[in-house]
PDB file of N, CA and C in Angstrom:
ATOM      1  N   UNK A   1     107.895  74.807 115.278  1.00  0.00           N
ATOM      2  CA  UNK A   1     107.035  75.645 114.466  1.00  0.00           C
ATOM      3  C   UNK A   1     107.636  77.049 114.394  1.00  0.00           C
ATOM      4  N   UNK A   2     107.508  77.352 113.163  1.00  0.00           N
ATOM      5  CA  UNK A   2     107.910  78.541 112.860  1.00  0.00           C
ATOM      6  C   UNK A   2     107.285  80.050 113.638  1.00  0.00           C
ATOM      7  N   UNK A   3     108.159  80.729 113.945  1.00  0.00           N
ATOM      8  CA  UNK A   3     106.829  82.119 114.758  1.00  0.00           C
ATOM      9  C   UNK A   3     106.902  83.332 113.654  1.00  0.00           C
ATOM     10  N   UNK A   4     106.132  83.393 113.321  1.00  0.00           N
ATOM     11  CA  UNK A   4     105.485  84.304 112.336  1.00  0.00           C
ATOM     12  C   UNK A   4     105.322  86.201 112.923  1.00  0.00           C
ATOM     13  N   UNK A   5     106.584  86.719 112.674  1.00  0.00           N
ATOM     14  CA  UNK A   5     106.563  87.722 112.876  1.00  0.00           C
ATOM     15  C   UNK A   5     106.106  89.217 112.350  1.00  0.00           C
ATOM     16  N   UNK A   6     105.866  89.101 111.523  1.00  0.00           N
ATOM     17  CA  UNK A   6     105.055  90.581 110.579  1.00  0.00           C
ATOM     18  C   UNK A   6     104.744  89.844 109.051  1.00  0.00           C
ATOM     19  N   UNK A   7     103.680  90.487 108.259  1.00  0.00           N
ATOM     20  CA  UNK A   7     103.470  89.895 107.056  1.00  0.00           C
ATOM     21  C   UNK A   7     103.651  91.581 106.295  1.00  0.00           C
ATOM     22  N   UNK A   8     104.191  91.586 105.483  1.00  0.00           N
ATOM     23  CA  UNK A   8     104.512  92.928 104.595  1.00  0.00           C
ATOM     24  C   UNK A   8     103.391  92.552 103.233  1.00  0.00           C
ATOM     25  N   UNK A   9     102.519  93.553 103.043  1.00  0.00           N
ATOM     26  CA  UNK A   9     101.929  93.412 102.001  1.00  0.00           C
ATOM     27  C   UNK A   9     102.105  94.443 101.037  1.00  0.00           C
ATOM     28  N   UNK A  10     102.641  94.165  99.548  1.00  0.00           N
ATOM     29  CA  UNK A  10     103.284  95.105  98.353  1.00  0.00           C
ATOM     30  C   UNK A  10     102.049  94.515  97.533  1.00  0.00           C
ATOM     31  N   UNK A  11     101.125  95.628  96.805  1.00  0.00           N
ATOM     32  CA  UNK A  11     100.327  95.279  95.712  1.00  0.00           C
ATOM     33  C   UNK A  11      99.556  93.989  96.238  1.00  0.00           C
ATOM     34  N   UNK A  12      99.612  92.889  95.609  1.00  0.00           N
ATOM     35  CA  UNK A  12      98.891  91.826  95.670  1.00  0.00           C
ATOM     36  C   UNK A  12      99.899  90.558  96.302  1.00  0.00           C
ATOM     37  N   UNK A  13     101.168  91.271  96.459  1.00  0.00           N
ATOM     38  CA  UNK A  13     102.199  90.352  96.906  1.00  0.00           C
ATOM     39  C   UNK A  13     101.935  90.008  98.821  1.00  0.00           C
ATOM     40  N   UNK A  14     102.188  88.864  99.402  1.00  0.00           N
ATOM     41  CA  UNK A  14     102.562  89.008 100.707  1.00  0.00           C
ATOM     42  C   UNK A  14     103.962  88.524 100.785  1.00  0.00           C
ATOM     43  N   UNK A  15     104.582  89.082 102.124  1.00  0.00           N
ATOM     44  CA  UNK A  15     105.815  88.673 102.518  1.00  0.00           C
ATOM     45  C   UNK A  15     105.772  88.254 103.664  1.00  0.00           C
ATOM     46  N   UNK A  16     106.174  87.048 104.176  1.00  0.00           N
ATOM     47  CA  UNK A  16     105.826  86.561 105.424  1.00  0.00           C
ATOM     48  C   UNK A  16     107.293  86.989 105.984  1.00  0.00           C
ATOM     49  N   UNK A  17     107.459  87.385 107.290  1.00  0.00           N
ATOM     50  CA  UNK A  17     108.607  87.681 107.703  1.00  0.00           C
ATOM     51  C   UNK A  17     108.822  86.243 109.648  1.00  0.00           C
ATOM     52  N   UNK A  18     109.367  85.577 109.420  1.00  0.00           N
ATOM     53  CA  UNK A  18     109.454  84.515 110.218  1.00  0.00           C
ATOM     54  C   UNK A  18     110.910  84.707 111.314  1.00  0.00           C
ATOM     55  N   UNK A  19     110.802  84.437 112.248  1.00  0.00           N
ATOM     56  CA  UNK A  19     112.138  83.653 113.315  1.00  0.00           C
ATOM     57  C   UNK A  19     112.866  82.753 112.776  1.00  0.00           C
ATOM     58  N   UNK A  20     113.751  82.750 112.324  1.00  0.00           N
ATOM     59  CA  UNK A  20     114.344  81.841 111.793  1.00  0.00           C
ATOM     60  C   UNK A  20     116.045  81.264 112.385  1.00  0.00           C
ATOM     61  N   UNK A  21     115.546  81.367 114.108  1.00  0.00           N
ATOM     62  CA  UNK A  21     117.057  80.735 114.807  1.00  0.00           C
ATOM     63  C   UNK A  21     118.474  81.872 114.460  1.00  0.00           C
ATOM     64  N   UNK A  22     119.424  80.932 114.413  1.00  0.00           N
ATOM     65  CA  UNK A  22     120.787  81.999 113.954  1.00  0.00           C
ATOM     66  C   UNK A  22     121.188  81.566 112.673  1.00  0.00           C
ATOM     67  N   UNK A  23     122.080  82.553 112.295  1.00  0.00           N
ATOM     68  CA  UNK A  23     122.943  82.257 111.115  1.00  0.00           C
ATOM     69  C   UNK A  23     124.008  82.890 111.470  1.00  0.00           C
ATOM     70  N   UNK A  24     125.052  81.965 111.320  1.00  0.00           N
ATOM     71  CA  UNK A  24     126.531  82.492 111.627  1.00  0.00           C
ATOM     72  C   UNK A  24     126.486  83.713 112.835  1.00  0.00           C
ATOM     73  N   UNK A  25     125.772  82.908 113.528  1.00  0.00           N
ATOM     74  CA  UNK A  25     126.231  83.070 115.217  1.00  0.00           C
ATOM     75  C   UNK A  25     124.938  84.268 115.327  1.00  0.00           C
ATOM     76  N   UNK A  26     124.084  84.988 114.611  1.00  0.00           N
ATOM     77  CA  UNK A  26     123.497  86.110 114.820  1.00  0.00           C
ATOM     78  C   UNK A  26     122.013  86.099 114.834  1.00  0.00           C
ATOM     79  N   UNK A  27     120.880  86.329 115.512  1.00  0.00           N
ATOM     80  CA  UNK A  27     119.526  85.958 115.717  1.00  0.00           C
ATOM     81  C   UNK A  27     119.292  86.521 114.456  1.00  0.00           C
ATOM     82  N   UNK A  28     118.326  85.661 113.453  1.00  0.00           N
ATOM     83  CA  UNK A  28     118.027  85.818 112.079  1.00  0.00           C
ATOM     84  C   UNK A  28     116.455  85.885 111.805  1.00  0.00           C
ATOM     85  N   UNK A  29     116.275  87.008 110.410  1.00  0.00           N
ATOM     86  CA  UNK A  29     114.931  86.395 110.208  1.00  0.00           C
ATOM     87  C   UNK A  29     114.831  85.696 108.967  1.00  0.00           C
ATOM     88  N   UNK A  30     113.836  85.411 108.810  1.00  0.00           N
ATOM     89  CA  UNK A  30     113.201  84.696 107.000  1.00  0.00           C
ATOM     90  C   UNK A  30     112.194  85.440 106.234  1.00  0.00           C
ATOM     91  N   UNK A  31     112.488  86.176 105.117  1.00  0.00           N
ATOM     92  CA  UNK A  31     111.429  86.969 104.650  1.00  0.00           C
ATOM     93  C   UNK A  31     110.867  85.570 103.700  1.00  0.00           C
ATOM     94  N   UNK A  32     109.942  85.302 103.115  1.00  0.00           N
ATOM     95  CA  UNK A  32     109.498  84.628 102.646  1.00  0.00           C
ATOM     96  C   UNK A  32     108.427  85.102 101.567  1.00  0.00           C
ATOM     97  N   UNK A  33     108.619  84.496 100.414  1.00  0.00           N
ATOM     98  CA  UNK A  33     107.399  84.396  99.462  1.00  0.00           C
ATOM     99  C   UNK A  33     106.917  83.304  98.904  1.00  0.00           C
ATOM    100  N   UNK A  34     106.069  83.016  98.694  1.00  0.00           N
ATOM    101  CA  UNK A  34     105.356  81.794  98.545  1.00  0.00           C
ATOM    102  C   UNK A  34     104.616  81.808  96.923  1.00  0.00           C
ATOM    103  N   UNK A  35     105.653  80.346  96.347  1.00  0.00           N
ATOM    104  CA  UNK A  35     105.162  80.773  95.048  1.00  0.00           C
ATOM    105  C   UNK A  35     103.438  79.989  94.585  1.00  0.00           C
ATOM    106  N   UNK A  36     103.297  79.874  93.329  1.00  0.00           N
ATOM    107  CA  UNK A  36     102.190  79.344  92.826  1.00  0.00           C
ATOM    108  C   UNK A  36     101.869  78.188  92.949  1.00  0.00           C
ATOM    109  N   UNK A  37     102.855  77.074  92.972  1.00  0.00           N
ATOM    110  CA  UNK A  37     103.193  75.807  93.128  1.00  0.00           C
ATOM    111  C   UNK A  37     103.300  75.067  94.253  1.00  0.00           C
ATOM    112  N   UNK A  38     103.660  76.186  95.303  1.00  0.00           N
ATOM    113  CA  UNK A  38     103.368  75.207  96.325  1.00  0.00           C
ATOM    114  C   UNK A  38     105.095  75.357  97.126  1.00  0.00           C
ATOM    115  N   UNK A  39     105.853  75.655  95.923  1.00  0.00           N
ATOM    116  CA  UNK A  39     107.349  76.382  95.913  1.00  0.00           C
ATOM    117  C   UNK A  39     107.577  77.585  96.607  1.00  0.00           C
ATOM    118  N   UNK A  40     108.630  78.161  97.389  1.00  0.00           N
ATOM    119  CA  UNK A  40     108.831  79.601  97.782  1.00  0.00           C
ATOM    120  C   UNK A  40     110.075  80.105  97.886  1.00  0.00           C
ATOM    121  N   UNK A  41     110.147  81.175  97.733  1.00  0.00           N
ATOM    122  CA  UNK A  41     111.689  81.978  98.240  1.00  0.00           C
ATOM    123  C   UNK A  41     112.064  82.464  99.139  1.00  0.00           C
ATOM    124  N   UNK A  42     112.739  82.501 100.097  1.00  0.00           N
ATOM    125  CA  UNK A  42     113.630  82.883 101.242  1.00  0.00           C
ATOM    126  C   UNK A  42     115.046  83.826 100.888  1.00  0.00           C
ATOM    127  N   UNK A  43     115.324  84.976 102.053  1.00  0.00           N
ATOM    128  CA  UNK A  43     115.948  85.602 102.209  1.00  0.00           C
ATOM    129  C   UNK A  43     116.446  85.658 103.642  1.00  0.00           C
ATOM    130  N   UNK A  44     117.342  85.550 104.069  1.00  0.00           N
ATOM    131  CA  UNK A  44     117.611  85.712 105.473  1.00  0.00           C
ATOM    132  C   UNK A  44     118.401  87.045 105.793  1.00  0.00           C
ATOM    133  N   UNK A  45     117.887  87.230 107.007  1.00  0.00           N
ATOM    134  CA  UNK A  45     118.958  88.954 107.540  1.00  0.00           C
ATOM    135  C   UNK A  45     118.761  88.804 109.096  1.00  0.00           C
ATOM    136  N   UNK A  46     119.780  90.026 109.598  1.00  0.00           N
ATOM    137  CA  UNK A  46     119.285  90.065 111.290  1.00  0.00           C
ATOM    138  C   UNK A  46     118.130  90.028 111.764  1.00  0.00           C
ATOM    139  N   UNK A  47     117.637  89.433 112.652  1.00  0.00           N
ATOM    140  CA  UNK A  47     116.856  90.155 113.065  1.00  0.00           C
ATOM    141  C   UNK A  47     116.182  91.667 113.878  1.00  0.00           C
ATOM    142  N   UNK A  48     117.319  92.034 114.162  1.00  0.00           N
ATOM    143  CA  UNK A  48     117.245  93.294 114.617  1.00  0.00           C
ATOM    144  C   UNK A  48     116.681  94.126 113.272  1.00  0.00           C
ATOM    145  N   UNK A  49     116.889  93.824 112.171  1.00  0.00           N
ATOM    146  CA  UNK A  49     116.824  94.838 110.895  1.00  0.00           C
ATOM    147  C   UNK A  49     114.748  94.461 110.221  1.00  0.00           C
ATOM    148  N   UNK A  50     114.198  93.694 111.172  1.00  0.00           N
ATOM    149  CA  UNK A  50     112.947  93.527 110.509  1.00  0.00           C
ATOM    150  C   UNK A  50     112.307  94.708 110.036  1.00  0.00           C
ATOM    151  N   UNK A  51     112.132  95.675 110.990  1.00  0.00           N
ATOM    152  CA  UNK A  51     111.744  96.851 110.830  1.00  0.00           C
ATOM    153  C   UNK A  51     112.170  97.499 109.381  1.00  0.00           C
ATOM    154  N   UNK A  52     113.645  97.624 109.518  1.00  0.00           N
ATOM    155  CA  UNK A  52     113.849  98.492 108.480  1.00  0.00           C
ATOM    156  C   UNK A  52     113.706  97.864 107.007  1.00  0.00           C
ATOM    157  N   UNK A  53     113.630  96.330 106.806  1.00  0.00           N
ATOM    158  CA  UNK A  53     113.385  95.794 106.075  1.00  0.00           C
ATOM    159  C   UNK A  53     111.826  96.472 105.610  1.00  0.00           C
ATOM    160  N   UNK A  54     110.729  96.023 106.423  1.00  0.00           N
ATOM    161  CA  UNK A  54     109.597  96.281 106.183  1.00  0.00           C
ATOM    162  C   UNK A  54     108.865  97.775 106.108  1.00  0.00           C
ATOM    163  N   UNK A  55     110.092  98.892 106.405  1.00  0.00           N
ATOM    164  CA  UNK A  55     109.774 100.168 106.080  1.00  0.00           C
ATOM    165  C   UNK A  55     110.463 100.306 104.622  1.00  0.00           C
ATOM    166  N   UNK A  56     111.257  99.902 104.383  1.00  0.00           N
ATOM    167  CA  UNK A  56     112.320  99.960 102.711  1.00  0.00           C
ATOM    168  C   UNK A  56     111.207  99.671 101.700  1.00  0.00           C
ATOM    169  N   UNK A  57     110.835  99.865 100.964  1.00  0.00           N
ATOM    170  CA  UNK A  57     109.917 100.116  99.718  1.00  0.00           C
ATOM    171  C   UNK A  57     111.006  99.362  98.724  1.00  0.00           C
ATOM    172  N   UNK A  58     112.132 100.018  99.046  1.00  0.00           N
ATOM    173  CA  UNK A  58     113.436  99.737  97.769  1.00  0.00           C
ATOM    174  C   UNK A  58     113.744  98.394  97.736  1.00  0.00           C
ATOM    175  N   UNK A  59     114.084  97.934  99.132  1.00  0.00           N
ATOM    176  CA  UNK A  59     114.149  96.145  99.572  1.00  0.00           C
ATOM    177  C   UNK A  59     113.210  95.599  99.420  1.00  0.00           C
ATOM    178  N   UNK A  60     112.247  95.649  99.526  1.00  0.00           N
ATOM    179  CA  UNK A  60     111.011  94.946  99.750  1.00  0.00           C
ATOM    180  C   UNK A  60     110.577  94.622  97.877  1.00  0.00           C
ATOM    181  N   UNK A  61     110.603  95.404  97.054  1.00  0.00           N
ATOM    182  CA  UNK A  61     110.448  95.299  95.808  1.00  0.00           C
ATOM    183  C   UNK A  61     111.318  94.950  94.962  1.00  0.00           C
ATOM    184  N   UNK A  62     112.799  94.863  95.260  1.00  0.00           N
ATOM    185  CA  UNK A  62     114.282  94.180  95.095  1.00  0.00           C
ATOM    186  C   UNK A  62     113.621  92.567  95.273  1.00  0.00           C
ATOM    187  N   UNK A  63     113.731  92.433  96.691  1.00  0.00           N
ATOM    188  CA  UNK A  63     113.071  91.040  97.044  1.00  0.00           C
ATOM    189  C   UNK A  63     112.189  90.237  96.219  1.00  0.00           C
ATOM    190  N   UNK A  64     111.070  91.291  96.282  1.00  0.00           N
ATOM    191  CA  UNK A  64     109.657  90.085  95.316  1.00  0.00           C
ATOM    192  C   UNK A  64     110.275  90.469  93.850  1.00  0.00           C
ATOM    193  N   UNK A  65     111.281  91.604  93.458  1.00  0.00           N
ATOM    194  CA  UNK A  65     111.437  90.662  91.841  1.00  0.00           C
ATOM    195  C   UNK A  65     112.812  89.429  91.643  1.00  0.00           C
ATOM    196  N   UNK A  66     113.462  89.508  92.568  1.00  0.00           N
ATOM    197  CA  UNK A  66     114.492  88.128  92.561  1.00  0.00           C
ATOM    198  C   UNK A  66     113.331  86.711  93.085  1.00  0.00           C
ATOM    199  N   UNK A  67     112.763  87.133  94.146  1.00  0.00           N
ATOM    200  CA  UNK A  67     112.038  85.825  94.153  1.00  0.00           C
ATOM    201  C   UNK A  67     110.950  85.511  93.272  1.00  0.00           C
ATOM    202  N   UNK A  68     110.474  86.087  92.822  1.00  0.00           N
ATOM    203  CA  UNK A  68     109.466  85.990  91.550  1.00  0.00           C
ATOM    204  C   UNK A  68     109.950  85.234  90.238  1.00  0.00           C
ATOM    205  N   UNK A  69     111.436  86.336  89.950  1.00  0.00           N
ATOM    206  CA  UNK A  69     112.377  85.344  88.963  1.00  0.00           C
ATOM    207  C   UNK A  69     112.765  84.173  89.033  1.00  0.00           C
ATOM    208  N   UNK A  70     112.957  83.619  90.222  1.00  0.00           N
ATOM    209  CA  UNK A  70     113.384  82.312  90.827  1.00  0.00           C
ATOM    210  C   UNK A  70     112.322  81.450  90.780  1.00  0.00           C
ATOM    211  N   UNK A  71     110.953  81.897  91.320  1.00  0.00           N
ATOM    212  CA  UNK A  71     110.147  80.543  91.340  1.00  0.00           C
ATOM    213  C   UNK A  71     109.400  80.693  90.128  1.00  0.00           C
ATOM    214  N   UNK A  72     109.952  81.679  88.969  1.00  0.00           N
ATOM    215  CA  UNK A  72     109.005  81.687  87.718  1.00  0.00           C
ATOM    216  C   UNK A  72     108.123  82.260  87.241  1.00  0.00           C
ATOM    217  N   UNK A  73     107.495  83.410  88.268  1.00  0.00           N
ATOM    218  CA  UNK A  73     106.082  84.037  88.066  1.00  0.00           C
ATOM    219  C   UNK A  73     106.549  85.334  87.009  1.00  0.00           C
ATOM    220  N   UNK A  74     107.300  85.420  86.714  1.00  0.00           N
ATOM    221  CA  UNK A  74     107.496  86.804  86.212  1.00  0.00           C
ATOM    222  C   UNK A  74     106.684  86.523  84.427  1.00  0.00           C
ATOM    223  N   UNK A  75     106.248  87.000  83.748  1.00  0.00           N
ATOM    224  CA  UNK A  75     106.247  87.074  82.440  1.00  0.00           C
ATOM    225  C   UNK A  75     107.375  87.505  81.592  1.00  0.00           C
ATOM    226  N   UNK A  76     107.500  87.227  80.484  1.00  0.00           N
ATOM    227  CA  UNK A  76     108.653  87.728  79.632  1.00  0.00           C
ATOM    228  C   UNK A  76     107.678  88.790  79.047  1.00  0.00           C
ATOM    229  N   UNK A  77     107.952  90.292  78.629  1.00  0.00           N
ATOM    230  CA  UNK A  77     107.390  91.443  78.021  1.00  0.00           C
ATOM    231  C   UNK A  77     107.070  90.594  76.196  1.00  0.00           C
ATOM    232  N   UNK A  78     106.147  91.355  76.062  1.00  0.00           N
ATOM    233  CA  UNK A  78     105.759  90.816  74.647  1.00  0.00           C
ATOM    234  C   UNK A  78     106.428  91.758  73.960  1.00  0.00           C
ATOM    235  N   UNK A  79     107.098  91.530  72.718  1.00  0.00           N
ATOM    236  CA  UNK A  79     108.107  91.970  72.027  1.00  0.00           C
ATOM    237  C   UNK A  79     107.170  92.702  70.510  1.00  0.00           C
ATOM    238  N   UNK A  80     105.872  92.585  70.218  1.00  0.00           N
ATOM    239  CA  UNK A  80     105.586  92.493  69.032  1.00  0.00           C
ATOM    240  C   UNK A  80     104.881  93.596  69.216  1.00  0.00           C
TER     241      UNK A  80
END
């Protein structure tokens, strides 16, 4: 089971931030968003960097618009 380490909340967005073992040899986390479907997006980084992840405004809103684009939620702007 996954251990559930901080949840970052942007607007109406959550970000689950998880333990997620190593990656290429280095203790890792999983930021996570969870789409509409049942679908979600993942990002992995150190874990030492949770913090600064979840103080970054700049990352954190980078994040939910690549994963948003990915699982689809975004709207296309109305053109008319």
């Amino acid at each position: 089971m996954k251990t559930l380490l901080k949840t970052i909340t942007s607007g109406e967005d959550k970000i689950y931030v998880y333990e997620a073992g190593y990656v290429e040899g280095v203790k890792a986390a999983q930021a996570y968003l969870a789409g509409p479907d049942g679908w979600g997006a993942s990002m992995y980084f150190p874990l030492y960097k949770v913090e600064d992840f979840a103080q970054n405004q700049t990352q954190i809103a980078k994040f939910l618009e690549l994963a948003k684009e990915k699982l689809g939620m975004e709207t296309e702007p109305c053109n008319t």
